[in-house]
PDB file of N, CA and C in Angstrom:
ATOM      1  N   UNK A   1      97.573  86.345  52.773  1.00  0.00           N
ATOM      2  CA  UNK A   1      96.783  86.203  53.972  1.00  0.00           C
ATOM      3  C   UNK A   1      95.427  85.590  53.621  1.00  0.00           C
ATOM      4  N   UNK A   2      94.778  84.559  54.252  1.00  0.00           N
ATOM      5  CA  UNK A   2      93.860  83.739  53.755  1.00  0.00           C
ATOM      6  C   UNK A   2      92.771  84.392  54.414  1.00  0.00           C
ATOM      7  N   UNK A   3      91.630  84.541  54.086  1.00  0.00           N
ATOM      8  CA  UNK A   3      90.498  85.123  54.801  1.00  0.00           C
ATOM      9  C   UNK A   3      89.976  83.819  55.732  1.00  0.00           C
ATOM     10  N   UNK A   4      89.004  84.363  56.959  1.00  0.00           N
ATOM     11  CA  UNK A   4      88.431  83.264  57.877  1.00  0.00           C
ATOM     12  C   UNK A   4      86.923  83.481  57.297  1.00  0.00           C
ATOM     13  N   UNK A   5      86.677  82.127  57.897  1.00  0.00           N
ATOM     14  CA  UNK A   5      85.278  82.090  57.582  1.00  0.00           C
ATOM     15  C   UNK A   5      84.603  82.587  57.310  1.00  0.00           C
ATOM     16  N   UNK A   6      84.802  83.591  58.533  1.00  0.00           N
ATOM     17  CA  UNK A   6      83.786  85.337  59.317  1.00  0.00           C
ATOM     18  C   UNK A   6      83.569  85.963  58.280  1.00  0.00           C
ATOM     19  N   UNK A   7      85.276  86.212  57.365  1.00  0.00           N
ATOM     20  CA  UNK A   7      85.281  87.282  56.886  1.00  0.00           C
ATOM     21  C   UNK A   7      84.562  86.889  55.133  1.00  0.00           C
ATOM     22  N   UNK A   8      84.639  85.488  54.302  1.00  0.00           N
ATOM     23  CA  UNK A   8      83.924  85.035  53.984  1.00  0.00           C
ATOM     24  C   UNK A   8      82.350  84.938  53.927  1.00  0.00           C
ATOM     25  N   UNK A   9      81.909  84.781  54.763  1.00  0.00           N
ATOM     26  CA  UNK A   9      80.880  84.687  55.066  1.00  0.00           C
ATOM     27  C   UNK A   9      80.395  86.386  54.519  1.00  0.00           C
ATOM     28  N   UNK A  10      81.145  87.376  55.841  1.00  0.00           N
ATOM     29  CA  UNK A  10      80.673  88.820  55.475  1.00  0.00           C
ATOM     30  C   UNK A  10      80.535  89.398  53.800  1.00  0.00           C
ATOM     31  N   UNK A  11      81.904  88.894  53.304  1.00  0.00           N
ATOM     32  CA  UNK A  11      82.212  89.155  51.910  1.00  0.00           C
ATOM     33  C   UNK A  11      80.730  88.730  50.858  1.00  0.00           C
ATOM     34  N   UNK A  12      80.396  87.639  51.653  1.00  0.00           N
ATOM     35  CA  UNK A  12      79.282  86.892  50.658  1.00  0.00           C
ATOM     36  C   UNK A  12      78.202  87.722  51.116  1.00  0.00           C
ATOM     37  N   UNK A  13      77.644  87.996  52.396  1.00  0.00           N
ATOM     38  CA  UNK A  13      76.650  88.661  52.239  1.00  0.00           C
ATOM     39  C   UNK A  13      76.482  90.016  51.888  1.00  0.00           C
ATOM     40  N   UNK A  14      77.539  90.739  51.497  1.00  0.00           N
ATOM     41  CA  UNK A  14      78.181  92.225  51.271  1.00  0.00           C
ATOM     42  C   UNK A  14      77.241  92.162  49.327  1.00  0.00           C
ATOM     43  N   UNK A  15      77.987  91.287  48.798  1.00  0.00           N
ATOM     44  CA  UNK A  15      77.816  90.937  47.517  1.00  0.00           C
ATOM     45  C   UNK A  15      76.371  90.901  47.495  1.00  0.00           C
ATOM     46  N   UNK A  16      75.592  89.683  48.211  1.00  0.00           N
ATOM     47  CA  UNK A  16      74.404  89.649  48.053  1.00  0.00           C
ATOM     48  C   UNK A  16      73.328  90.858  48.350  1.00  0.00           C
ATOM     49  N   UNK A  17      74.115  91.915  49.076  1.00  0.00           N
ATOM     50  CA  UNK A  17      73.351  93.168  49.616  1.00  0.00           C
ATOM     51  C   UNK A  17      73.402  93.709  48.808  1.00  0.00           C
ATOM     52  N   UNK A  18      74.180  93.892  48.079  1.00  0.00           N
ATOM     53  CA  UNK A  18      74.314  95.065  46.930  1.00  0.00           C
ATOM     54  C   UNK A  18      73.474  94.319  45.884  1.00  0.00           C
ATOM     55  N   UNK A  19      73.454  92.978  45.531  1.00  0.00           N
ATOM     56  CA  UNK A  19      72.785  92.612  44.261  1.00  0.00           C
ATOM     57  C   UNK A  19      71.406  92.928  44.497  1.00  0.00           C
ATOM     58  N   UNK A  20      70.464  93.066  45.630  1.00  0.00           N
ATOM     59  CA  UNK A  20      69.159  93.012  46.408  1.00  0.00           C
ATOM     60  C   UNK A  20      68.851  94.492  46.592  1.00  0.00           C
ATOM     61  N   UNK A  21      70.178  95.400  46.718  1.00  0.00           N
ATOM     62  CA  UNK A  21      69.720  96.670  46.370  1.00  0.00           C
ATOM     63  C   UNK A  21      69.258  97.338  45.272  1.00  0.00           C
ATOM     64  N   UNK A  22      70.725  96.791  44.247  1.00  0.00           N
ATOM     65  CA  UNK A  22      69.934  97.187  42.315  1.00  0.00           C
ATOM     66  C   UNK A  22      68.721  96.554  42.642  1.00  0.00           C
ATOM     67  N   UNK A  23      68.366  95.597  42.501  1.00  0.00           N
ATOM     68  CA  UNK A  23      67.335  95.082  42.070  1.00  0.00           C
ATOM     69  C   UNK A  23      66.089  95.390  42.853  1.00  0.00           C
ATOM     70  N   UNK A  24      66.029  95.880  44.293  1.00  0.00           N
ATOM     71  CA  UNK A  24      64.909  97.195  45.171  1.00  0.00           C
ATOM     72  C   UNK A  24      64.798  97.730  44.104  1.00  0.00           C
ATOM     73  N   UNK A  25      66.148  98.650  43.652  1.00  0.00           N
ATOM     74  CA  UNK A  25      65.981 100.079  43.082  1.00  0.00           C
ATOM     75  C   UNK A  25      65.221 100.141  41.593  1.00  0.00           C
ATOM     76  N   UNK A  26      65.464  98.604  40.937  1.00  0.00           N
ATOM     77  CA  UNK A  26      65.135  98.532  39.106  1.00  0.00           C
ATOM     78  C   UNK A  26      63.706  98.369  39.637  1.00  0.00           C
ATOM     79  N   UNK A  27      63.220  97.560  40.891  1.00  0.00           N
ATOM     80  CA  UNK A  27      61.752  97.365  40.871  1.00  0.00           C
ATOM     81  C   UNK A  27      61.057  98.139  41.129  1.00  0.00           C
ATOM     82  N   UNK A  28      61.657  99.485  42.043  1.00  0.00           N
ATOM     83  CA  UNK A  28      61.036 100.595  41.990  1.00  0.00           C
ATOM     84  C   UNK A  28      60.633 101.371  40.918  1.00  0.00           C
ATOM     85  N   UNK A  29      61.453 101.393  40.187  1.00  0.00           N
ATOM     86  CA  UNK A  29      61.418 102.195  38.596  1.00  0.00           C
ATOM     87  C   UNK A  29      60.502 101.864  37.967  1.00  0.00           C
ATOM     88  N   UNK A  30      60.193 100.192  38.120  1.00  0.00           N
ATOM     89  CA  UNK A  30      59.177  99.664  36.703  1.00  0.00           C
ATOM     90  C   UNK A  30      58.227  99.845  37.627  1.00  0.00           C
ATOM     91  N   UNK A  31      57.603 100.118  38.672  1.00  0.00           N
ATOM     92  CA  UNK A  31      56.568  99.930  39.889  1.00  0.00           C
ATOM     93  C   UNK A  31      56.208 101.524  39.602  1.00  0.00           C
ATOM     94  N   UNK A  32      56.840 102.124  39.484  1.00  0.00           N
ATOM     95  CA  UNK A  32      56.448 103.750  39.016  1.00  0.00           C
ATOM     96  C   UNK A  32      56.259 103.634  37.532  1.00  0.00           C
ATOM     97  N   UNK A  33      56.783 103.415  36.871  1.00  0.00           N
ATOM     98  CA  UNK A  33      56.822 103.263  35.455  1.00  0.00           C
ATOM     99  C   UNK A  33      54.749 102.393  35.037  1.00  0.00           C
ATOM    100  N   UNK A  34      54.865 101.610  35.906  1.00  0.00           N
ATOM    101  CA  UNK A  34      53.275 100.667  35.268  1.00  0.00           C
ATOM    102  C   UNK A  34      52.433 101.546  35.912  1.00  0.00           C
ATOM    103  N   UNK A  35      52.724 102.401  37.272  1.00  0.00           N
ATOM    104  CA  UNK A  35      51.258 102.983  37.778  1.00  0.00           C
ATOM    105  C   UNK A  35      51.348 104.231  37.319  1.00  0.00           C
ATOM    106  N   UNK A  36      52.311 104.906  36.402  1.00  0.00           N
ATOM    107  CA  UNK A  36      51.752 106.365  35.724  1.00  0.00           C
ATOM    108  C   UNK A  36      50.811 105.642  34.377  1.00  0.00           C
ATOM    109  N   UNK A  37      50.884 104.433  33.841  1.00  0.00           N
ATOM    110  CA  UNK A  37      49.931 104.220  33.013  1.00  0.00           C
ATOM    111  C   UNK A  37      48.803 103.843  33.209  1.00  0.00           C
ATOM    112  N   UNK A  38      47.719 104.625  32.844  1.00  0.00           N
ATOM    113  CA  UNK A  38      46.262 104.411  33.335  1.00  0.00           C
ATOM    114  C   UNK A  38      45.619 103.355  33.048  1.00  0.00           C
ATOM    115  N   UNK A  39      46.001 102.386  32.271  1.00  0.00           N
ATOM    116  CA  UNK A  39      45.428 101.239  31.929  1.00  0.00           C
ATOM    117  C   UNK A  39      46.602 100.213  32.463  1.00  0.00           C
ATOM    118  N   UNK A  40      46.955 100.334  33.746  1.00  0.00           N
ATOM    119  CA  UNK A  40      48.601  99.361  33.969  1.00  0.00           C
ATOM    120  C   UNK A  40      47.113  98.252  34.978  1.00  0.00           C
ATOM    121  N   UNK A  41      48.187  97.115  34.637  1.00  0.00           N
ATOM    122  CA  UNK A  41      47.777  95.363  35.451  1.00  0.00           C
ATOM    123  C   UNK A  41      47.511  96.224  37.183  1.00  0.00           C
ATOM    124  N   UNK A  42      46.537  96.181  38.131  1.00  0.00           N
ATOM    125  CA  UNK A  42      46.537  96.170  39.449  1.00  0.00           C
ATOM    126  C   UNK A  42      47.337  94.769  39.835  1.00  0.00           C
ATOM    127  N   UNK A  43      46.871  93.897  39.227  1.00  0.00           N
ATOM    128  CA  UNK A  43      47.751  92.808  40.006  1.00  0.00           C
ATOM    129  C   UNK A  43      49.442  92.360  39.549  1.00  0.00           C
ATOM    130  N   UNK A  44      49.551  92.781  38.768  1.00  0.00           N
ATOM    131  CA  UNK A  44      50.985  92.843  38.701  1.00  0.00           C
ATOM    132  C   UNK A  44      51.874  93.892  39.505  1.00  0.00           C
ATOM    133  N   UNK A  45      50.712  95.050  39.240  1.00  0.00           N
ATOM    134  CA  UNK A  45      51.248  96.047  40.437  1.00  0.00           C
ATOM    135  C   UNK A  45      51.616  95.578  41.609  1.00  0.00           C
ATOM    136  N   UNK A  46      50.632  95.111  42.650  1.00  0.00           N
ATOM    137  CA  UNK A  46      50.604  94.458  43.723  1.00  0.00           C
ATOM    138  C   UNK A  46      51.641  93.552  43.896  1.00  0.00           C
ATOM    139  N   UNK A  47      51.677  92.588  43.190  1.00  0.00           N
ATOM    140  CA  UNK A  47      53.222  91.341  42.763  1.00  0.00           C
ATOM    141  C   UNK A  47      54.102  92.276  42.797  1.00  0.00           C
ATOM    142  N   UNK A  48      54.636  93.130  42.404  1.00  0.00           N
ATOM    143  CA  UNK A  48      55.687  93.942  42.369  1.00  0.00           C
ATOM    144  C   UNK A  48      55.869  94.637  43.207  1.00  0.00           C
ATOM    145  N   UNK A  49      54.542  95.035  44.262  1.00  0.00           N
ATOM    146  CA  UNK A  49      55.359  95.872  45.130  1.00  0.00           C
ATOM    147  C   UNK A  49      55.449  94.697  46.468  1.00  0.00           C
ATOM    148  N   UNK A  50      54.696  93.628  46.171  1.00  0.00           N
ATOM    149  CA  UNK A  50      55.027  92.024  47.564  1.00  0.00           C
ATOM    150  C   UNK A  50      56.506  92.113  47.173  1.00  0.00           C
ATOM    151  N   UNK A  51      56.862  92.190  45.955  1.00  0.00           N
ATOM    152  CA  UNK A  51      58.282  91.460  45.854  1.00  0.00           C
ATOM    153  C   UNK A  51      59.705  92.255  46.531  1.00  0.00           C
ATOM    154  N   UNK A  52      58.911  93.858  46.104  1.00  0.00           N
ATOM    155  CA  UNK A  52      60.088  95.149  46.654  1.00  0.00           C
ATOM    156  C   UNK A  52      60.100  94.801  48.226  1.00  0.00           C
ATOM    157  N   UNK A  53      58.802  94.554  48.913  1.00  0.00           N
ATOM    158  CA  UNK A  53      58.778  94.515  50.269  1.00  0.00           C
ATOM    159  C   UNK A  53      59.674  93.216  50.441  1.00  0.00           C
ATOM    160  N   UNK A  54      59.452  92.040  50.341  1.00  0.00           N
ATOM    161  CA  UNK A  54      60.081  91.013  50.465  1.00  0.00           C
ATOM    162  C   UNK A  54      61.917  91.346  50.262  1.00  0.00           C
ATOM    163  N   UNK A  55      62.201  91.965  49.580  1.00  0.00           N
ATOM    164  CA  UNK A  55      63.730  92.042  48.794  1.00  0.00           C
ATOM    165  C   UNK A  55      63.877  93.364  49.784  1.00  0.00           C
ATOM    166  N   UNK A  56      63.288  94.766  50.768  1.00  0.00           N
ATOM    167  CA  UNK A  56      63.586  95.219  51.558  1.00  0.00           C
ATOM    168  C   UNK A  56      63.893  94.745  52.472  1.00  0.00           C
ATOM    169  N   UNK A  57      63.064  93.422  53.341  1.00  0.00           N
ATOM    170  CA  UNK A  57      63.263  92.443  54.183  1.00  0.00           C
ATOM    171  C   UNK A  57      64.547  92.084  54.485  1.00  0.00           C
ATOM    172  N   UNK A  58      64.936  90.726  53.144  1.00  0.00           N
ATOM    173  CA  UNK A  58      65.896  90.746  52.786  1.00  0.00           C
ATOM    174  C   UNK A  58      67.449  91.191  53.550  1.00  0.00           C
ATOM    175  N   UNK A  59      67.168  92.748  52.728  1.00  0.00           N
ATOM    176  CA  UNK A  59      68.524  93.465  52.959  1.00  0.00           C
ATOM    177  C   UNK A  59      68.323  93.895  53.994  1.00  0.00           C
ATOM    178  N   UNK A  60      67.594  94.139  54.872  1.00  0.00           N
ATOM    179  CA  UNK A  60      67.092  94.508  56.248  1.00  0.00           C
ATOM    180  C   UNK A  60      67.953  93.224  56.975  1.00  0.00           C
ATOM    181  N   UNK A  61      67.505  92.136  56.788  1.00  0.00           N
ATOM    182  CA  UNK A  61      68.214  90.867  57.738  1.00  0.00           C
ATOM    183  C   UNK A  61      69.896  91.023  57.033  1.00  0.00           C
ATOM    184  N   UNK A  62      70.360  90.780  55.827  1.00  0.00           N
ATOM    185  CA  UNK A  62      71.515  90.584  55.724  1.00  0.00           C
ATOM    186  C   UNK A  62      71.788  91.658  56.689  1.00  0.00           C
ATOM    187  N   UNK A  63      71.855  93.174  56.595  1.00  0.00           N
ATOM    188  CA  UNK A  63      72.906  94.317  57.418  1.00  0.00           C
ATOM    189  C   UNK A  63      72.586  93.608  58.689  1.00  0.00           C
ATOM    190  N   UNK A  64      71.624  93.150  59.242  1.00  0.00           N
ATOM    191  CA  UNK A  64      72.023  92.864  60.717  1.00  0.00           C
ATOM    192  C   UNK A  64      72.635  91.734  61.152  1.00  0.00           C
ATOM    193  N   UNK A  65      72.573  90.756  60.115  1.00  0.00           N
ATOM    194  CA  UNK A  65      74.120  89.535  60.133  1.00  0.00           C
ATOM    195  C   UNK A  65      75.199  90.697  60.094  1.00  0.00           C
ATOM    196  N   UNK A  66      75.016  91.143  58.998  1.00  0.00           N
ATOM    197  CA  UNK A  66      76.759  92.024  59.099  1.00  0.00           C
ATOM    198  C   UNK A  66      77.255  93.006  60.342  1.00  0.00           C
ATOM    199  N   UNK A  67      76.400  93.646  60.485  1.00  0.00           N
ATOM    200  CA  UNK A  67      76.626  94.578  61.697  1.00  0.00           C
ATOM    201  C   UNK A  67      75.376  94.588  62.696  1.00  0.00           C
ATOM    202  N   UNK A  68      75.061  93.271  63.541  1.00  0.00           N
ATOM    203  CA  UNK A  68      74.265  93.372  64.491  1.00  0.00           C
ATOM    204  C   UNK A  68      74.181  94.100  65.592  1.00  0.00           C
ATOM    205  N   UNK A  69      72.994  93.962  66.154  1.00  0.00           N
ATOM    206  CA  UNK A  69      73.186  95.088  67.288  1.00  0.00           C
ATOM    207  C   UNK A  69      73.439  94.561  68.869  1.00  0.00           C
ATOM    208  N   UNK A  70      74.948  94.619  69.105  1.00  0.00           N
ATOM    209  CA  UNK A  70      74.937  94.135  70.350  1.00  0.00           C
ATOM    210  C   UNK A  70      75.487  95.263  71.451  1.00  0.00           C
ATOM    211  N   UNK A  71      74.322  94.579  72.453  1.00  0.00           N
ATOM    212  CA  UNK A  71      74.675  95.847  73.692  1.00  0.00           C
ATOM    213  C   UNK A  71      75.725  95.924  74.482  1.00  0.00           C
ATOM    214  N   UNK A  72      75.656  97.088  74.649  1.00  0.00           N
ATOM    215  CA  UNK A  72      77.450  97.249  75.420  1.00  0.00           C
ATOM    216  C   UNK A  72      77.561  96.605  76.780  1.00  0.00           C
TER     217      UNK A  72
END
């Protein structure tokens, strides 16, 4: 049975959700990891947490390609 587009399409952004989640979750770790050290970069801090927000975004828009919200 050949998949359609749709389901293609879903498959691809399924994949890409999950890769955008590890990678939320590893940036959280090192984002806790640099601010328990008292001498950690502020601005790398900052870069790191633009990037978690950006990559929440992200997976925020893919789930609503996948399962949008349409009214009954």
């Amino acid at each position: 049975m050949e998949m359609t587009d749709g389901q293609q399409l879903r498959g691809a952004y399924e994949i890409r959700r999950r890769e955008l989640i590890v990678e939320h979750r590893d940036l959280e770790t090192a984002i806790q990891r640099l601010a328990d050290d008292p001498l950690h970069d502020q601005i790398a801090l900052q870069r790191m947490k633009k990037r978690k927000l950006l990559l929440k975004d992200q997976i925020s828009w893919i789930e609503r390609q996948i399962d949008p919200d349409v009214p009954a």
